[in-house]
Structures are given as C-alpha cells and as structure tokens.
C-alpha atoms as a PDB file:
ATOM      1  CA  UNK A   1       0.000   0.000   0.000  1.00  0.00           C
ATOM      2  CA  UNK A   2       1.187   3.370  -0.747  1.00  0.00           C
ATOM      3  CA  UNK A   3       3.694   4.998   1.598  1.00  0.00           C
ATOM      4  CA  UNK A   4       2.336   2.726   5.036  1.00  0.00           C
ATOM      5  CA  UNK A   5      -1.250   3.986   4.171  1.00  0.00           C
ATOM      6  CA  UNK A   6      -3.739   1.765   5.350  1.00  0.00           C
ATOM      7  CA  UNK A   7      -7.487   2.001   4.329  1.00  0.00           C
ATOM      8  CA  UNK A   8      -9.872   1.282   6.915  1.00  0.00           C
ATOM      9  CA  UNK A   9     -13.795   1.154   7.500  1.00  0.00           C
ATOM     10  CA  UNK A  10     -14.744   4.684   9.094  1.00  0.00           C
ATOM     11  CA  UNK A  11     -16.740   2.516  11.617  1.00  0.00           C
ATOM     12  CA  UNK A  12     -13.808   1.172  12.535  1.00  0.00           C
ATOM     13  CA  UNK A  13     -11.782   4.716  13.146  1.00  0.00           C
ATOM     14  CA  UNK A  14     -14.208   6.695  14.007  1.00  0.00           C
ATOM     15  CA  UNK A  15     -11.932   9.045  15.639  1.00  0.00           C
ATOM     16  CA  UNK A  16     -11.149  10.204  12.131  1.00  0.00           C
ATOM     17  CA  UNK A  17     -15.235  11.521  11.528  1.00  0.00           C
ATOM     18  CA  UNK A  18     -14.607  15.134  12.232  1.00  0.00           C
ATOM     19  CA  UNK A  19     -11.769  15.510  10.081  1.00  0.00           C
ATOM     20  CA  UNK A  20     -13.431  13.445   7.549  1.00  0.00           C
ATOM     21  CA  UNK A  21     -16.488  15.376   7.407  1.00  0.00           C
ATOM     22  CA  UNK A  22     -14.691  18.962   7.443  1.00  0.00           C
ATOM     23  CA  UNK A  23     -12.981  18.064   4.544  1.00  0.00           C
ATOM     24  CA  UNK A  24     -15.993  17.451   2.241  1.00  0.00           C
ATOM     25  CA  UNK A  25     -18.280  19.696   4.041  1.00  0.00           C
ATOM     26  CA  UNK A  26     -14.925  22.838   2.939  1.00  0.00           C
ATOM     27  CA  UNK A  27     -14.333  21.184  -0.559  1.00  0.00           C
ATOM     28  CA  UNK A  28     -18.090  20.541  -1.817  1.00  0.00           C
ATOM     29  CA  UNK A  29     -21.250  22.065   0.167  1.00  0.00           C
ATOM     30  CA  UNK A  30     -19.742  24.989   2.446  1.00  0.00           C
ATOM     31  CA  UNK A  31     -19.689  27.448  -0.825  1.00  0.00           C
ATOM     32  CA  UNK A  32     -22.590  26.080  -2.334  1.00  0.00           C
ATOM     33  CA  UNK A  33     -25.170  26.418   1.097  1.00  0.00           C
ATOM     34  CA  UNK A  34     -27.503  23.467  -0.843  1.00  0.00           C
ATOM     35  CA  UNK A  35     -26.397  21.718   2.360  1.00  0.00           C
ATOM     36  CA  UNK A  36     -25.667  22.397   6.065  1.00  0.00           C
ATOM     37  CA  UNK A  37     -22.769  21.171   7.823  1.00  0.00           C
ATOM     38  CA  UNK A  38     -25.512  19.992  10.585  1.00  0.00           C
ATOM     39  CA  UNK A  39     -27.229  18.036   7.443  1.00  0.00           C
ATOM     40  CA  UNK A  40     -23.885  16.459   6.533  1.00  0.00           C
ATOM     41  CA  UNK A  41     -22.884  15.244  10.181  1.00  0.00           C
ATOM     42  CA  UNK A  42     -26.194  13.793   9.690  1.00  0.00           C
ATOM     43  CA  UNK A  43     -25.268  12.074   6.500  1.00  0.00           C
ATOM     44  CA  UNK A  44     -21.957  10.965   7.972  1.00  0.00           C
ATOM     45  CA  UNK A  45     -23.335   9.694  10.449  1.00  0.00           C
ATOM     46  CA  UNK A  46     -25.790   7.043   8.708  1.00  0.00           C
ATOM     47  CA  UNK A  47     -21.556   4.735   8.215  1.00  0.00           C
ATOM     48  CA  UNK A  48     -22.639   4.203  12.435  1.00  0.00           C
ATOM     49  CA  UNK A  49     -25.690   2.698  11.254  1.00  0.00           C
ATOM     50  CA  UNK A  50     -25.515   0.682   8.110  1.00  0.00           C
ATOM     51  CA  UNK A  51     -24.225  -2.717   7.639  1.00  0.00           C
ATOM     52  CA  UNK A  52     -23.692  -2.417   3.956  1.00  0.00           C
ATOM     53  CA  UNK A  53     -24.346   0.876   1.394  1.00  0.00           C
ATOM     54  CA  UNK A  54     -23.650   3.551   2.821  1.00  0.00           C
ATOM     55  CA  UNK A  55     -19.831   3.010   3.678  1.00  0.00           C
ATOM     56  CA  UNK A  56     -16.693   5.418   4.186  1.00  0.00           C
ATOM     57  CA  UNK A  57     -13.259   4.735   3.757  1.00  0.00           C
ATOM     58  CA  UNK A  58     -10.816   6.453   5.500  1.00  0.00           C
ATOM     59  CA  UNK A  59      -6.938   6.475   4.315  1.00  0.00           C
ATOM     60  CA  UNK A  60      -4.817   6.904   7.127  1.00  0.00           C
ATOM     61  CA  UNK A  61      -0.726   6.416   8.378  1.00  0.00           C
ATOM     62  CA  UNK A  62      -1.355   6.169  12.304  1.00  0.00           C
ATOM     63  CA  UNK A  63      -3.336   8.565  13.778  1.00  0.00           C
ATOM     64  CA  UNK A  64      -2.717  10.959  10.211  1.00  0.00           C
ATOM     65  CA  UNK A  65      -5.783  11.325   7.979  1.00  0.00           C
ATOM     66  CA  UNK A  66      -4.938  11.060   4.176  1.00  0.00           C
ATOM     67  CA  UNK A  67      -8.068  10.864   2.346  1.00  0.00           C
ATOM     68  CA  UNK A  68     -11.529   9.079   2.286  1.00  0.00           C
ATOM     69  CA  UNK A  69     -13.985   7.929  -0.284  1.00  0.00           C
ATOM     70  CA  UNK A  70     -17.699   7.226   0.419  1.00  0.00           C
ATOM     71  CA  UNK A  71     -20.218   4.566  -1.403  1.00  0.00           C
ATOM     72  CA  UNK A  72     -23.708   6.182  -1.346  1.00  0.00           C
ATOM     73  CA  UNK A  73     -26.929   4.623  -2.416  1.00  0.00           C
ATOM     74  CA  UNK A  74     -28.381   7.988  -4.309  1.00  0.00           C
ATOM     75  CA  UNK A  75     -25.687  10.576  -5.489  1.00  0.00           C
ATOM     76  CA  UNK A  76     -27.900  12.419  -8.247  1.00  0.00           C
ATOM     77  CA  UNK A  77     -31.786  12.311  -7.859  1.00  0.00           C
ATOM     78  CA  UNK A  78     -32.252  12.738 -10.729  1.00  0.00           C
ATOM     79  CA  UNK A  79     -30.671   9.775 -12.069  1.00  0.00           C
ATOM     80  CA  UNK A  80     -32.418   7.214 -10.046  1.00  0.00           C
ATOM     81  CA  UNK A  81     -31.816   4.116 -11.912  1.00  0.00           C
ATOM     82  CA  UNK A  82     -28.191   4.558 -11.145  1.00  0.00           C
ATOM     83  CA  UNK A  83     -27.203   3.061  -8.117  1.00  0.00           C
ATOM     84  CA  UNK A  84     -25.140   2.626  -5.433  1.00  0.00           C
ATOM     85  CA  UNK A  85     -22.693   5.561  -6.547  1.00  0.00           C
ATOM     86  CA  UNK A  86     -18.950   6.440  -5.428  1.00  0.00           C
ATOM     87  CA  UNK A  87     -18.989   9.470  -4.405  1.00  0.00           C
ATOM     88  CA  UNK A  88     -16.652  12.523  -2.297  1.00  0.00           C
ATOM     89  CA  UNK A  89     -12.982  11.353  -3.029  1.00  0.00           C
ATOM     90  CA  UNK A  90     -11.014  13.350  -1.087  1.00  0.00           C
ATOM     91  CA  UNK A  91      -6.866  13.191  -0.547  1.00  0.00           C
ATOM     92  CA  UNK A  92      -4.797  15.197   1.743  1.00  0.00           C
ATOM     93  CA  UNK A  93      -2.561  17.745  -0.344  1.00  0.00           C
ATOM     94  CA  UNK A  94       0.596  15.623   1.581  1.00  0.00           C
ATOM     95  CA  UNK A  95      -0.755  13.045   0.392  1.00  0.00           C
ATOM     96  CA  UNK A  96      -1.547  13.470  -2.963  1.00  0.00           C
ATOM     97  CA  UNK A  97      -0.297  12.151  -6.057  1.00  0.00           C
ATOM     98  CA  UNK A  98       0.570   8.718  -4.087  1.00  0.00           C
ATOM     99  CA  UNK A  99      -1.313   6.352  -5.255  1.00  0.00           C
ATOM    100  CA  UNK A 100      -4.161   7.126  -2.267  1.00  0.00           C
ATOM    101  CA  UNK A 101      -6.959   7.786  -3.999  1.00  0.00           C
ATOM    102  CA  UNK A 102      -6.522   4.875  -6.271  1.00  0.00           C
ATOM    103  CA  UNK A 103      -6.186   2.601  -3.229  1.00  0.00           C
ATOM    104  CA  UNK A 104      -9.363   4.035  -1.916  1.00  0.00           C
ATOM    105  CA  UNK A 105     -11.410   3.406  -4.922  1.00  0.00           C
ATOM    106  CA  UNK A 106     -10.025   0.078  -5.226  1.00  0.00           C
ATOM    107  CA  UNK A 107     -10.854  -0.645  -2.041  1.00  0.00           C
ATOM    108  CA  UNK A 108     -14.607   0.471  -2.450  1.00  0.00           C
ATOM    109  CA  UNK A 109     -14.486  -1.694  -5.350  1.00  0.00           C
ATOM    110  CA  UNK A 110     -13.461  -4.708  -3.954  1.00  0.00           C
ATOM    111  CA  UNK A 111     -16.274  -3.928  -1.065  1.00  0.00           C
ATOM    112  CA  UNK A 112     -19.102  -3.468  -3.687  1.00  0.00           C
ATOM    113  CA  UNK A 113     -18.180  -6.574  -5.632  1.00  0.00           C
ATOM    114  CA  UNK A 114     -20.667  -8.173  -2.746  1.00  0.00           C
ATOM    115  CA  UNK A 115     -23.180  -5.916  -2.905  1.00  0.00           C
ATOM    116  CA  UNK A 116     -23.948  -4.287  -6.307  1.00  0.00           C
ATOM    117  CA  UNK A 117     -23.148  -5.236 -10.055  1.00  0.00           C
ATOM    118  CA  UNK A 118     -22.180  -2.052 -10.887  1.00  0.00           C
ATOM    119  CA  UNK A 119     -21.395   1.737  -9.772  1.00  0.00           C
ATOM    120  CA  UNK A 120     -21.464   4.777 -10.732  1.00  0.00           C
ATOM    121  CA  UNK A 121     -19.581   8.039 -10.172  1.00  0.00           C
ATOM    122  CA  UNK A 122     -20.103  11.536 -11.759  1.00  0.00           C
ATOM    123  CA  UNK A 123     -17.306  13.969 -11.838  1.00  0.00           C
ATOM    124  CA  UNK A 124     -16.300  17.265 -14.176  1.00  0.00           C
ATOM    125  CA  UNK A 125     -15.217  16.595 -17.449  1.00  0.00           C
ATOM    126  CA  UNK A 126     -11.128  17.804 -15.979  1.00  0.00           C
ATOM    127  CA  UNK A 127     -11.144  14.407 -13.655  1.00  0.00           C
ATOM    128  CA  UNK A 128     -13.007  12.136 -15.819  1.00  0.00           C
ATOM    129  CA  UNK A 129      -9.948  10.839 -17.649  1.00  0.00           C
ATOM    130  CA  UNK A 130      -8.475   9.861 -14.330  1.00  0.00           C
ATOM    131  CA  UNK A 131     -10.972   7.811 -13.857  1.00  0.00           C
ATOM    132  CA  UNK A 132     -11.378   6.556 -17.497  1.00  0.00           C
ATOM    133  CA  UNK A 133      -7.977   5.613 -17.188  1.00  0.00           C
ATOM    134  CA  UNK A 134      -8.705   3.149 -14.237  1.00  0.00           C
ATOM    135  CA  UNK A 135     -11.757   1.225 -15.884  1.00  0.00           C
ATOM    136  CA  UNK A 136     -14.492   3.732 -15.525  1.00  0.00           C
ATOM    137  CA  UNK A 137     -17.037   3.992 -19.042  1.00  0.00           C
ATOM    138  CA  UNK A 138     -19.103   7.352 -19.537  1.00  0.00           C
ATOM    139  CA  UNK A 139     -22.124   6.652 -19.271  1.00  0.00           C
ATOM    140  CA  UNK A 140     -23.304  10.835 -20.205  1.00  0.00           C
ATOM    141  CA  UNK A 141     -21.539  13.562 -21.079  1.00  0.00           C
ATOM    142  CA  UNK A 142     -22.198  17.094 -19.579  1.00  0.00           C
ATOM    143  CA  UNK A 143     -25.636  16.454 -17.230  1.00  0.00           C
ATOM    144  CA  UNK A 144     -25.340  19.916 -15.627  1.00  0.00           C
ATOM    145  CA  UNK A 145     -21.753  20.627 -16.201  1.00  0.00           C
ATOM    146  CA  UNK A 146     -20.872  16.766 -15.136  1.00  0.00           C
ATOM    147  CA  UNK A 147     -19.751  13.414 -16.598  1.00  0.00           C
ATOM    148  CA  UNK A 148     -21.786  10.309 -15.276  1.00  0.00           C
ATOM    149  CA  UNK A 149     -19.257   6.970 -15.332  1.00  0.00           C
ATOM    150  CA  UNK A 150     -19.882   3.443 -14.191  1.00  0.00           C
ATOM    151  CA  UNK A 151     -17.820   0.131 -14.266  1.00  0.00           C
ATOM    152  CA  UNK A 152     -18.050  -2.973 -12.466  1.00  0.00           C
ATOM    153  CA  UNK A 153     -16.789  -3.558  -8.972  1.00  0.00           C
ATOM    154  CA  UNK A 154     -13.580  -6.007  -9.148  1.00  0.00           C
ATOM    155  CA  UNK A 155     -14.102  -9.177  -8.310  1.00  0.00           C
END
C-alpha cells in the first residue's frame, strides 16, 4: 500500500469523523449552502448505522488522515436508476499524487463486488480521464456541467 497507508472502515476509526467530514463539508457544500454542515454530520453519520451501502473509507498512516472515499446509495436524484454511486474522493494535499486515492477506490471496489453489479460516479469533465484511465465507461456527457461513469466492482 502506498507509503504505510492503510485504508480502513470509518466505523472502525471513528476518531477520524470530524476531520473526515470537514474536509468534504470545505471542498463541496460549504460554498454552495444546498447543504448544512448539521445536514452532513447527519449524512456521515448514517456509516454508524448501516451494515452495507452507505460506507466510508478512511486512508490513514497512524493517527494521520490522508483521504476518504464514500459509497452512497443515491448521489444524483435525478438519475435514479443509477445506483449505489462512489462518491466525495477526497486526498490530503501531503498526500496526494501517491497512489491514495486509487487505493481508496479500489478498495470500495473490492467492497461493492458483494453488494452491487455495478457503480457509478459523476465527476467534471477535468477528472473524468483519471478515472477513465482506471476502468471507468461514460455513461453521459455534460448532465449539468458533469460526466456520469460506471464500471463494475472487481471481483
């Protein structure tokens, strides 16, 4: 694994939650206002709860946060026929351009393979070769300024 990462089950660290959920609720909602940082604690929250989707992953060296990925049943209402989605990759800046974020996804993978036939992401056209790159097909092109991908767990 890259650089002593290890990937672990947020249920299983949960003393990484808070960190976890100030990252996504800075990179993705905290501009936008469509959600509250009360609403995402919430949403966090429902990892506690679930014995399958929804699941966190949480990169980590030690006690060090270095990024975490999230499966989701529902990432885009409007596209209700896709499901279970991966969604809110995030990486430390430290530990970027490691090899993190492409053990996090595989790990997610490797999870889903038991639970859904497929998955989907969405992402802006800028990170959608990264992805292509690792497996993912385009499903659409440009829904609201977004790609929509999907490729099959590994197995």
């Amino acid at each position: 694994m890259p650089g002593g990462v290890t990937v672990s089950d947020l249920r299983d660290v949960p003393q990484f939650r808070d960190i976890m959920t100030d990252r996504l609720w800075t990179a993705w909602w905290r501009d936008e206002g469509l959600v509250t940082r009360e609403q995402l604690v919430l949403k966090v929250g429902e990892n506690f709860t679930s014995t399958s989707i929804p699941f966190s992953l949480i990169a980590h060296r030690g006690d060090v946060f270095c990024g975490t990925v999230s499966v989701i049943e529902d990432d885009m209402p409007a596209r209700p026929q896709y499901r279970p989605w991966l969604a809110a990759l995030w990486v430390e800046e430290h530990a970027r351009r490691q090899g993190v974020g492409e053990r996090l996804i595989d790990t997610a993978l490797e999870i889903v393979s038991g639970l859904a036939p497929e998955i989907h992401l969405y992402c802006t056209p800028e990170n959608t070769p990264f992805y292509e790159r690792r497996g993912w097909n385009r499903l659409e092109t440009d829904v609201d300024g977004v790609n929509i991908l999907h490729r099959r767990p590994v197995v």
